[in-house]
PDB file of N, CA and C in Angstrom:
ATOM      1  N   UNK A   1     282.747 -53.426 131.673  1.00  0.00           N
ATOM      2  CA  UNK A   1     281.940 -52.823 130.627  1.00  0.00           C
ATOM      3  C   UNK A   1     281.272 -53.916 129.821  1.00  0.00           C
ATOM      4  N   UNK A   2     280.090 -53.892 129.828  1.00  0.00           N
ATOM      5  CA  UNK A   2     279.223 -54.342 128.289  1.00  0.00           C
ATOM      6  C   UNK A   2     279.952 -54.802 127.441  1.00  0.00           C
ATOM      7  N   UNK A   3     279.463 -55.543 126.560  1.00  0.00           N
ATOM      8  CA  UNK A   3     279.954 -55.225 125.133  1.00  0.00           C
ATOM      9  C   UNK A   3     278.923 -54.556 124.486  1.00  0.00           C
ATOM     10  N   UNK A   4     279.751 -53.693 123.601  1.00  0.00           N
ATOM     11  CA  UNK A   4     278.370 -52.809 122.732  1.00  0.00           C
ATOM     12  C   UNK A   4     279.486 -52.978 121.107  1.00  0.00           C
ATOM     13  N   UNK A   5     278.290 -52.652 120.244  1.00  0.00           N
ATOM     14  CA  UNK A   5     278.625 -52.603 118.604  1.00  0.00           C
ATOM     15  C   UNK A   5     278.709 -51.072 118.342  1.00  0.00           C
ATOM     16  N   UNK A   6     279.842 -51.382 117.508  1.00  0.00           N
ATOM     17  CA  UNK A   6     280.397 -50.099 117.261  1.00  0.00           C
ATOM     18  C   UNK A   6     280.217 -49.821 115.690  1.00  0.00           C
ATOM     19  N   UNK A   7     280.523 -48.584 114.629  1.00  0.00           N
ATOM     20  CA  UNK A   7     280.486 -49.151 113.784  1.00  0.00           C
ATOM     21  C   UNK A   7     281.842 -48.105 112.841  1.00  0.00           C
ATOM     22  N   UNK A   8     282.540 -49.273 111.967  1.00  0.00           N
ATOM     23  CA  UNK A   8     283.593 -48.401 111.833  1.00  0.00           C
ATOM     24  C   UNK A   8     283.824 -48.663 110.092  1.00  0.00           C
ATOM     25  N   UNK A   9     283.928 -47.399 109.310  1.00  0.00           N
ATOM     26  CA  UNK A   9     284.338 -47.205 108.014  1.00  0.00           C
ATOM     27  C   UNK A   9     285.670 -47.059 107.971  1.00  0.00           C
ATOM     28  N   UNK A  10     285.974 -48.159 106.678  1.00  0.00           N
ATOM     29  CA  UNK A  10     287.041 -48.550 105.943  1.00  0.00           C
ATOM     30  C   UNK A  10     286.659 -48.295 104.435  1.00  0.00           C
ATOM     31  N   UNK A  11     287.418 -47.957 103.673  1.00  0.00           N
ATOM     32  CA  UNK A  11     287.388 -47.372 102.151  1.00  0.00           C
ATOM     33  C   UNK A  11     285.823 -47.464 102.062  1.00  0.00           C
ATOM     34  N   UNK A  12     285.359 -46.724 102.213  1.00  0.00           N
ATOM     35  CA  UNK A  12     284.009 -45.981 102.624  1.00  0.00           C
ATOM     36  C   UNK A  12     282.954 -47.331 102.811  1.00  0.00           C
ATOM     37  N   UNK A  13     283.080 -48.472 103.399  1.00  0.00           N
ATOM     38  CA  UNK A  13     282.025 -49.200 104.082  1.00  0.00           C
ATOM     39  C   UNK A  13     282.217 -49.211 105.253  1.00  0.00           C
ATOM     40  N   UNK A  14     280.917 -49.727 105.620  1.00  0.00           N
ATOM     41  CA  UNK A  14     280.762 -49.579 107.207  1.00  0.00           C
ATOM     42  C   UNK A  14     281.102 -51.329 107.626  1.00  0.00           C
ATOM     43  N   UNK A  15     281.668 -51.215 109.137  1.00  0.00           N
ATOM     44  CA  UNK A  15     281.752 -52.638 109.579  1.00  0.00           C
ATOM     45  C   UNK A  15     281.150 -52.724 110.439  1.00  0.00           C
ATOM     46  N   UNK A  16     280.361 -53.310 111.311  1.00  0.00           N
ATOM     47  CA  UNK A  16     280.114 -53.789 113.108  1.00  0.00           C
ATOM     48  C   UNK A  16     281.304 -54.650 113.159  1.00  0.00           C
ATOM     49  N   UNK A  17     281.596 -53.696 114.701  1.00  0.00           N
ATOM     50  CA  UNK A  17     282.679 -54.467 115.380  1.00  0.00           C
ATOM     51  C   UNK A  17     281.533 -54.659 116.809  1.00  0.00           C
ATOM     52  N   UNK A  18     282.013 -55.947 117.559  1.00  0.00           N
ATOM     53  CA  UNK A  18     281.906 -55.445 118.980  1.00  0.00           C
ATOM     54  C   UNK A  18     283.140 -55.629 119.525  1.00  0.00           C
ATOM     55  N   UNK A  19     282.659 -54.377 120.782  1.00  0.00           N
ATOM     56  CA  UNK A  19     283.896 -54.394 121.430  1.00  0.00           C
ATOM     57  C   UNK A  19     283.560 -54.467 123.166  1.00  0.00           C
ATOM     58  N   UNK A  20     284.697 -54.813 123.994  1.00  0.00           N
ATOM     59  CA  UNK A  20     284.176 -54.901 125.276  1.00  0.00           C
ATOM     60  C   UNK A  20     284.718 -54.039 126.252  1.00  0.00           C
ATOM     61  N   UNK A  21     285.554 -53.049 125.837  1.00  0.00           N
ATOM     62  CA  UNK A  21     285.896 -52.032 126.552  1.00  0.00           C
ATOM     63  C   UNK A  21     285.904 -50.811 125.552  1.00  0.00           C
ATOM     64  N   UNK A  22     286.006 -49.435 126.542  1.00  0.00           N
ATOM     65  CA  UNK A  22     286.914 -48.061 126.117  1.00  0.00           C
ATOM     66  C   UNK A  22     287.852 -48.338 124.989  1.00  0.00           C
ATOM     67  N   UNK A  23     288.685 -48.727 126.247  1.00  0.00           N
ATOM     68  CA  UNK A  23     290.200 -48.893 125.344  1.00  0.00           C
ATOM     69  C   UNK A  23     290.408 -49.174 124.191  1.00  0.00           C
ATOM     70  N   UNK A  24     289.591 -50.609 123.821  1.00  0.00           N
ATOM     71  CA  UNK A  24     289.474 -51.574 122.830  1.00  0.00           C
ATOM     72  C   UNK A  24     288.963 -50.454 121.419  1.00  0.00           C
ATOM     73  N   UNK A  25     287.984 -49.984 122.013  1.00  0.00           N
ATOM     74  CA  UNK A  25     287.527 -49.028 121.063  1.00  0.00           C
ATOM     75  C   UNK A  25     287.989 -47.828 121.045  1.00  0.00           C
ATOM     76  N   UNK A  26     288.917 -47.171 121.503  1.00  0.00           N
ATOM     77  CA  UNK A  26     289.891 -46.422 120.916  1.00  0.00           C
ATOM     78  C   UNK A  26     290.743 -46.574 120.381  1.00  0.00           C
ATOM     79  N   UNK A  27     291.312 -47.873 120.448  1.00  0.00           N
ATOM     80  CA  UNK A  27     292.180 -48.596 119.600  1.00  0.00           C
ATOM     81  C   UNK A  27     291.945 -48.885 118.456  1.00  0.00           C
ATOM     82  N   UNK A  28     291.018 -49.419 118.287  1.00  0.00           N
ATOM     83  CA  UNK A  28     289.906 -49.576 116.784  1.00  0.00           C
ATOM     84  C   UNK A  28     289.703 -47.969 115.755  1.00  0.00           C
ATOM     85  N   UNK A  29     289.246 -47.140 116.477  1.00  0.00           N
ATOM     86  CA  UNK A  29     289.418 -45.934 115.751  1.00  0.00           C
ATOM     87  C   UNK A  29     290.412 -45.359 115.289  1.00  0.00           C
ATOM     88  N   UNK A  30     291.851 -45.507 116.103  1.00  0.00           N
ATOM     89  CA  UNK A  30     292.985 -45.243 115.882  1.00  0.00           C
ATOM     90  C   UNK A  30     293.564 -46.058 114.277  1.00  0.00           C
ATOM     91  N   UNK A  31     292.887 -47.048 114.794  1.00  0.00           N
ATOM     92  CA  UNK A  31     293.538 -48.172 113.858  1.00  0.00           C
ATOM     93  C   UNK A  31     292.799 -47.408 112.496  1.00  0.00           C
ATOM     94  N   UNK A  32     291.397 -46.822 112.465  1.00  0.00           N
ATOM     95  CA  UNK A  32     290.715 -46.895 111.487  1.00  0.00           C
ATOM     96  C   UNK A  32     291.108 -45.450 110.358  1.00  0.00           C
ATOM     97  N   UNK A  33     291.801 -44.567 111.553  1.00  0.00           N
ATOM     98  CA  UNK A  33     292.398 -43.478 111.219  1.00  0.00           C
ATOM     99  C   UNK A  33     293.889 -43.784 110.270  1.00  0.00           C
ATOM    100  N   UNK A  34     294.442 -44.644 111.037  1.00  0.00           N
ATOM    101  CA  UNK A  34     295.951 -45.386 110.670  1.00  0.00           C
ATOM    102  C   UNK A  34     295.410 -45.590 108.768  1.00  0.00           C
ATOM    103  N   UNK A  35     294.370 -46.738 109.046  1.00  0.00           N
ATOM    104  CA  UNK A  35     294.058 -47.074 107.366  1.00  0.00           C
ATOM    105  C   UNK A  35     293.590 -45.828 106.665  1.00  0.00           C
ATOM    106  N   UNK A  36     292.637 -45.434 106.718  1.00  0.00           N
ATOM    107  CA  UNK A  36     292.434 -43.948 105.927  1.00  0.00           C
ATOM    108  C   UNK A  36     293.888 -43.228 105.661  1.00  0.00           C
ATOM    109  N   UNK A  37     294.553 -42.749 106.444  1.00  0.00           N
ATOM    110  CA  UNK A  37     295.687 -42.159 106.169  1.00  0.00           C
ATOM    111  C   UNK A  37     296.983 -43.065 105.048  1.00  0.00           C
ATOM    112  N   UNK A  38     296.734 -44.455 105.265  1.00  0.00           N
ATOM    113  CA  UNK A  38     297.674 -45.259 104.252  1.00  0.00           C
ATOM    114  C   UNK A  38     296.821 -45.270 103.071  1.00  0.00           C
ATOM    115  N   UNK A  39     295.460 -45.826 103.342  1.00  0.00           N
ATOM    116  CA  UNK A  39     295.098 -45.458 101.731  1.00  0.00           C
ATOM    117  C   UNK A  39     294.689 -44.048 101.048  1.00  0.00           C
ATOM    118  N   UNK A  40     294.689 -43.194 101.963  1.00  0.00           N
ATOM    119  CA  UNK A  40     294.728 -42.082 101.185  1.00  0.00           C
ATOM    120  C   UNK A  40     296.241 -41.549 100.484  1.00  0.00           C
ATOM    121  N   UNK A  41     297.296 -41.677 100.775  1.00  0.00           N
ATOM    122  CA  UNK A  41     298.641 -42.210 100.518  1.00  0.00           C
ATOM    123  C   UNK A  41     298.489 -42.827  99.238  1.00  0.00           C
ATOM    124  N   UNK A  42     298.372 -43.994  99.535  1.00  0.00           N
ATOM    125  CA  UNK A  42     298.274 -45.108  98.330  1.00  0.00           C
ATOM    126  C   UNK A  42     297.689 -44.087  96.908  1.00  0.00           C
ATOM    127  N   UNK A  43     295.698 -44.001  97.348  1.00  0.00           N
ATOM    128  CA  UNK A  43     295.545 -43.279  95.988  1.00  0.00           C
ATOM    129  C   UNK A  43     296.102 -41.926  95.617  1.00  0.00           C
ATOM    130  N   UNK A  44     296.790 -41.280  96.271  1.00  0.00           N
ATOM    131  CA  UNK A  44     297.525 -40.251  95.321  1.00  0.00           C
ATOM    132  C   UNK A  44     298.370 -40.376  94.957  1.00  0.00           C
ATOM    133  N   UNK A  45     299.450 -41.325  95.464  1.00  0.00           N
ATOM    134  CA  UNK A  45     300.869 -41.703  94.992  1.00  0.00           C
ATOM    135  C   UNK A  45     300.389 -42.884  93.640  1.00  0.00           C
ATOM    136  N   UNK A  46     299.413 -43.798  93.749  1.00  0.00           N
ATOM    137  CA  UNK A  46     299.454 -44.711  92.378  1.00  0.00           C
ATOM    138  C   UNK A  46     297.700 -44.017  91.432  1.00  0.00           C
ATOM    139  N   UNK A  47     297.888 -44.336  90.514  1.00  0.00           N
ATOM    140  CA  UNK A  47     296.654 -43.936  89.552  1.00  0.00           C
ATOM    141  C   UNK A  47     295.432 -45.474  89.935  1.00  0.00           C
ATOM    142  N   UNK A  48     295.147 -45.535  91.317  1.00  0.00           N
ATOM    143  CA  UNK A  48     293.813 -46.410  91.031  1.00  0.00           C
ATOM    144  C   UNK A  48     292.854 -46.103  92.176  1.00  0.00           C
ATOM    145  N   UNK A  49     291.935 -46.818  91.011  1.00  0.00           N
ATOM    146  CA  UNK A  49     290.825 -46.188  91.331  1.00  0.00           C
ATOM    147  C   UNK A  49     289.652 -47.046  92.329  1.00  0.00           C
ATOM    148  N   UNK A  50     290.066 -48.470  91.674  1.00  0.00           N
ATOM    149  CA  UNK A  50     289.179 -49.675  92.465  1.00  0.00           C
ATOM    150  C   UNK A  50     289.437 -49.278  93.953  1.00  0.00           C
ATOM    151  N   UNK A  51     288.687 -49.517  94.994  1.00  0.00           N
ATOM    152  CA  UNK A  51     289.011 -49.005  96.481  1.00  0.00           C
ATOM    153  C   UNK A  51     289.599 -50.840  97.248  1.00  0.00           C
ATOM    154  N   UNK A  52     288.785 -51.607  96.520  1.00  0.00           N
ATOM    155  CA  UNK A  52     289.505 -52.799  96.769  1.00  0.00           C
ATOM    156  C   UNK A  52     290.997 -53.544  97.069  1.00  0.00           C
ATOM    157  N   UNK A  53     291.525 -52.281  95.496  1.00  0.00           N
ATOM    158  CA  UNK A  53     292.829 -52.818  95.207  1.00  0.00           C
ATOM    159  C   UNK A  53     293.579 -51.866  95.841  1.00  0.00           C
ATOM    160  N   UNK A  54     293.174 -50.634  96.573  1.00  0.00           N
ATOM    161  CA  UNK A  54     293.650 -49.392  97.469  1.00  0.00           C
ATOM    162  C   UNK A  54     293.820 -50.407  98.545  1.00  0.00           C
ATOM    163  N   UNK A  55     292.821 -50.925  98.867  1.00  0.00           N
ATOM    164  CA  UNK A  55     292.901 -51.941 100.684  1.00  0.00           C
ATOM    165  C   UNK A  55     293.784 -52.651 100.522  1.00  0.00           C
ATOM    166  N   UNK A  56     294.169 -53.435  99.135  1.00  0.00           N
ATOM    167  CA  UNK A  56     294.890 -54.854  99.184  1.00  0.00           C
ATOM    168  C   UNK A  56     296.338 -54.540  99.581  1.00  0.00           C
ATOM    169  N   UNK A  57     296.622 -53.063  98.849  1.00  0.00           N
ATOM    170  CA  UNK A  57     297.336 -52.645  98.892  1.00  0.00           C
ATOM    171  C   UNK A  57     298.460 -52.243 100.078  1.00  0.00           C
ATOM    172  N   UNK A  58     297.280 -51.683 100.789  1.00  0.00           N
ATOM    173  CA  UNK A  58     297.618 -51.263 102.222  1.00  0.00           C
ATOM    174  C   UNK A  58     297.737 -52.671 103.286  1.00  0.00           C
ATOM    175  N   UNK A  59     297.293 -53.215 103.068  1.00  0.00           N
ATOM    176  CA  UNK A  59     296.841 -54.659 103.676  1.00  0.00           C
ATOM    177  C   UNK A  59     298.206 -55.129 103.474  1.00  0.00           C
ATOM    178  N   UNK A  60     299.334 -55.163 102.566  1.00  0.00           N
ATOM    179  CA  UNK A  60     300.244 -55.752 102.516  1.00  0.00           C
ATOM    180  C   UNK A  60     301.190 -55.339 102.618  1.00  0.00           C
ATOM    181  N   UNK A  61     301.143 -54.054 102.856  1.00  0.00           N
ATOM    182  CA  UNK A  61     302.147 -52.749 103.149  1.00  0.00           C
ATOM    183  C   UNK A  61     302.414 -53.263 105.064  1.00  0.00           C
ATOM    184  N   UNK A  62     301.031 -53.271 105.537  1.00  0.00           N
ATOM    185  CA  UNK A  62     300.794 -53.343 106.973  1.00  0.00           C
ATOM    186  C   UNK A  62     301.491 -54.989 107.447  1.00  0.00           C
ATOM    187  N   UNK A  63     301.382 -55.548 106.729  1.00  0.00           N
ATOM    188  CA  UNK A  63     301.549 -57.043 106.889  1.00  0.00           C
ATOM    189  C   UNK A  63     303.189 -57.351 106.667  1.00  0.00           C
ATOM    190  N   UNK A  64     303.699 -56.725 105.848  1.00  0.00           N
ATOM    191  CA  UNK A  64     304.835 -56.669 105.755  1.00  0.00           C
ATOM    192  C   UNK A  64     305.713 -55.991 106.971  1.00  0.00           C
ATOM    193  N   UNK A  65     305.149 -54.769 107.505  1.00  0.00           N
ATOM    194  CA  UNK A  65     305.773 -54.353 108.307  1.00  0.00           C
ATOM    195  C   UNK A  65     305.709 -54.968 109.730  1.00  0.00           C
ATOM    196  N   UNK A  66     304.219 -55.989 109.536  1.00  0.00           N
ATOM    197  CA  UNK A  66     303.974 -56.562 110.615  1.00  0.00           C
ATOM    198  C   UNK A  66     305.481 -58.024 110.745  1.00  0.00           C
ATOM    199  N   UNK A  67     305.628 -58.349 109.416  1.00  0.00           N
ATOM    200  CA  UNK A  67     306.480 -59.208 109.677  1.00  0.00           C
ATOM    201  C   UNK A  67     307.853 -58.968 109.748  1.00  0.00           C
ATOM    202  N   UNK A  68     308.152 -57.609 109.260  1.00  0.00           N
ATOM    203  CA  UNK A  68     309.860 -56.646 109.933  1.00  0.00           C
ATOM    204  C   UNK A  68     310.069 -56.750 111.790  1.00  0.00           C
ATOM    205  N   UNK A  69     308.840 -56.453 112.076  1.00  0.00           N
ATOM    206  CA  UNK A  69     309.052 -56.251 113.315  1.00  0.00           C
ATOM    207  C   UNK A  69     308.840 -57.744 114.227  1.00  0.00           C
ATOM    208  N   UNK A  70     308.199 -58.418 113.673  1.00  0.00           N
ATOM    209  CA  UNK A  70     308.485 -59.750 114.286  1.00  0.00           C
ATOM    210  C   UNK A  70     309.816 -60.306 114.013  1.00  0.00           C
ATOM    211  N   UNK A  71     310.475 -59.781 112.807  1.00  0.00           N
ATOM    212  CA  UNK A  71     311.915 -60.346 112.705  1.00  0.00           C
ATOM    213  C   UNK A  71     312.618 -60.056 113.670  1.00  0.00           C
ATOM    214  N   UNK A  72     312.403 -58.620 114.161  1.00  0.00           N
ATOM    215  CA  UNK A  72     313.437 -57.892 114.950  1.00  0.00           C
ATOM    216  C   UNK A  72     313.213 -58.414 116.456  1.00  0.00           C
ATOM    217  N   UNK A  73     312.049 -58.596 116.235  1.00  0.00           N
ATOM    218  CA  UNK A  73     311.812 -59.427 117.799  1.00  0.00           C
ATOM    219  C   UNK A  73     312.277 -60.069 118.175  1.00  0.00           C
ATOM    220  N   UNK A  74     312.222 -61.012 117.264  1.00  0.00           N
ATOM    221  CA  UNK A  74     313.539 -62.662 117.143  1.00  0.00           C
ATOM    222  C   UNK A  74     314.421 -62.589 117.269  1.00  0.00           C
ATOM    223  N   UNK A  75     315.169 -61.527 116.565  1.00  0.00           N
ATOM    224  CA  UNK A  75     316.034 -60.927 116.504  1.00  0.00           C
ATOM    225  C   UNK A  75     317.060 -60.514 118.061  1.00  0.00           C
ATOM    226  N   UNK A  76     316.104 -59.193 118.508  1.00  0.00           N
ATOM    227  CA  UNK A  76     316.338 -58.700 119.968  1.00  0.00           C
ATOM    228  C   UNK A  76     316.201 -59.718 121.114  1.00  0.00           C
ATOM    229  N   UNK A  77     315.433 -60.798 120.963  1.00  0.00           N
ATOM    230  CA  UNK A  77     315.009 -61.924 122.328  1.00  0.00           C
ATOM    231  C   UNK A  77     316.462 -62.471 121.966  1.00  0.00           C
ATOM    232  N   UNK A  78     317.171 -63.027 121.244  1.00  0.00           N
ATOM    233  CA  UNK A  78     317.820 -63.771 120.801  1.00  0.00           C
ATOM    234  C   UNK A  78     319.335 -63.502 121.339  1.00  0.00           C
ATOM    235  N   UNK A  79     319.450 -61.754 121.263  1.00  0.00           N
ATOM    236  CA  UNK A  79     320.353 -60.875 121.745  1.00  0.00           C
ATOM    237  C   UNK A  79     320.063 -60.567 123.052  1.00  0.00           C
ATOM    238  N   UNK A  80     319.138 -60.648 123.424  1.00  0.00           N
ATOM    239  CA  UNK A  80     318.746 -60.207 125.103  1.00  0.00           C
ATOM    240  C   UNK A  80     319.638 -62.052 126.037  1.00  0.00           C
ATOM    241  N   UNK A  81     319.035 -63.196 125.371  1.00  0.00           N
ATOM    242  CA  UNK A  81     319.139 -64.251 125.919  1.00  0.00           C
ATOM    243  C   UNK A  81     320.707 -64.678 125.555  1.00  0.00           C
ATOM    244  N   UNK A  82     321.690 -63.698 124.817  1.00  0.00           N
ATOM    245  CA  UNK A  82     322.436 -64.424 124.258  1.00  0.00           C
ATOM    246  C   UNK A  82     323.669 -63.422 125.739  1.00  0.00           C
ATOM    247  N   UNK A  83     322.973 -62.390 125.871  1.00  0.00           N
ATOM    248  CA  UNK A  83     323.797 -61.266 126.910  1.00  0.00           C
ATOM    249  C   UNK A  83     323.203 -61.870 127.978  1.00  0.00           C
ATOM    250  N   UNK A  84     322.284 -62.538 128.490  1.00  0.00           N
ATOM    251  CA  UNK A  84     321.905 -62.917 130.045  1.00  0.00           C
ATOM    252  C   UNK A  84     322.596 -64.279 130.049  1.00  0.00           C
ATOM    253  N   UNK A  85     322.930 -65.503 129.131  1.00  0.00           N
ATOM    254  CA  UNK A  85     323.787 -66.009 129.100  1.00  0.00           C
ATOM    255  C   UNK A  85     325.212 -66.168 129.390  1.00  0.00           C
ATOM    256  N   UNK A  86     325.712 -64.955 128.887  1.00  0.00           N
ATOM    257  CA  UNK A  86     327.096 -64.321 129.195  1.00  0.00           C
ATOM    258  C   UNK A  86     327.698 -63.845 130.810  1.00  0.00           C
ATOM    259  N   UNK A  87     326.366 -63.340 130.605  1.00  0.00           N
ATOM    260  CA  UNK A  87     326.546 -62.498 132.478  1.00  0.00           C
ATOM    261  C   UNK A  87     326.154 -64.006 133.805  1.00  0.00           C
ATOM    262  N   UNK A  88     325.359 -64.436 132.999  1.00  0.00           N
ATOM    263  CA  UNK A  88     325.379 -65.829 133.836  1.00  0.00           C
ATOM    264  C   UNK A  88     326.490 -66.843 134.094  1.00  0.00           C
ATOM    265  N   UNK A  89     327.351 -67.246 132.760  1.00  0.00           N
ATOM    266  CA  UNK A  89     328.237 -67.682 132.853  1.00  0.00           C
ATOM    267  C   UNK A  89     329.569 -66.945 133.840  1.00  0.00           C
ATOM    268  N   UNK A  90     329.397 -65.439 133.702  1.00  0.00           N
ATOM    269  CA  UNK A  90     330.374 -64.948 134.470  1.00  0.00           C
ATOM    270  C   UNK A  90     330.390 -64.792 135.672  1.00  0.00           C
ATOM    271  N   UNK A  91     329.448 -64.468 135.899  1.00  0.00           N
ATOM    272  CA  UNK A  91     329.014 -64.652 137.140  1.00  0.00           C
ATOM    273  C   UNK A  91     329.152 -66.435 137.925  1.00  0.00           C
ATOM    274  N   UNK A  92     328.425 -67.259 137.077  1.00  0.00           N
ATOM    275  CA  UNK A  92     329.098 -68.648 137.557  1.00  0.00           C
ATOM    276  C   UNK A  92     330.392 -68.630 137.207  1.00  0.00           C
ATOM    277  N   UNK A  93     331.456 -68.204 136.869  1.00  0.00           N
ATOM    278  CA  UNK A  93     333.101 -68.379 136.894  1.00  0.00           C
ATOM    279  C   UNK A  93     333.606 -67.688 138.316  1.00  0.00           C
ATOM    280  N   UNK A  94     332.694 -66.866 138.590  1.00  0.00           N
ATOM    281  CA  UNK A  94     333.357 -65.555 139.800  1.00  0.00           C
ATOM    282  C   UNK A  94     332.798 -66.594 140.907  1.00  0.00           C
ATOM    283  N   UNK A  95     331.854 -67.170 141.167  1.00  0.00           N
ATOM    284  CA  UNK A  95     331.768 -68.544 142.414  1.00  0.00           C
ATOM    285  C   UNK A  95     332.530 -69.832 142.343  1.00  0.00           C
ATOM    286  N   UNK A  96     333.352 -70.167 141.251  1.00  0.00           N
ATOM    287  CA  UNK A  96     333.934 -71.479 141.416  1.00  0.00           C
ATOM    288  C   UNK A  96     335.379 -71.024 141.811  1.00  0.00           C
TER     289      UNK A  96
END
């Protein structure tokens, strides 16, 4: 596929994205749906009004969770390599 420009609203501005597939750009809309739905969240649960400080908002909500789940990643690789270790070692005890 092409690349073609797409164009996608966030707290009511418009962006050009390009994108080089389908996919890519269903992903993008999804994503764009994802933000609307957190900042619409945001402004009814807090009293503001700036749309700026609605994004910043969400922006760090998202970022945070982005960095929970990289913990857990670390986390799970750490536990995956710590059990293939184990089974390795036992497995080398059951040949000597």
């Amino acid at each position: 596929m092409k690349k073609e420009t797409i164009f996608l609203e966030i707290a009511e501005r418009n962006y050009p994205i390009i994108v080089g597939s389908d996919e890519e750009k269903n992903e993008l809309k999804k994503a764009v749906v994802f933000i609307a739905d957190k900042l619409k969240a945001y402004s009814s649960g807090y009293k503001v009004k700036d749309k700026q400080d609605l994004v910043a908002m969400c922006l760090l909500d998202m970022a945070k969770q982005i960095i929970s789940l990289q913990e857990t990643n670390k986390t799970v690789d750490l536990d995956s390599l710590k059990n293939l270790d184990a089974k390795l070692s036992q497995y080398l005890l059951q040949l000597s």
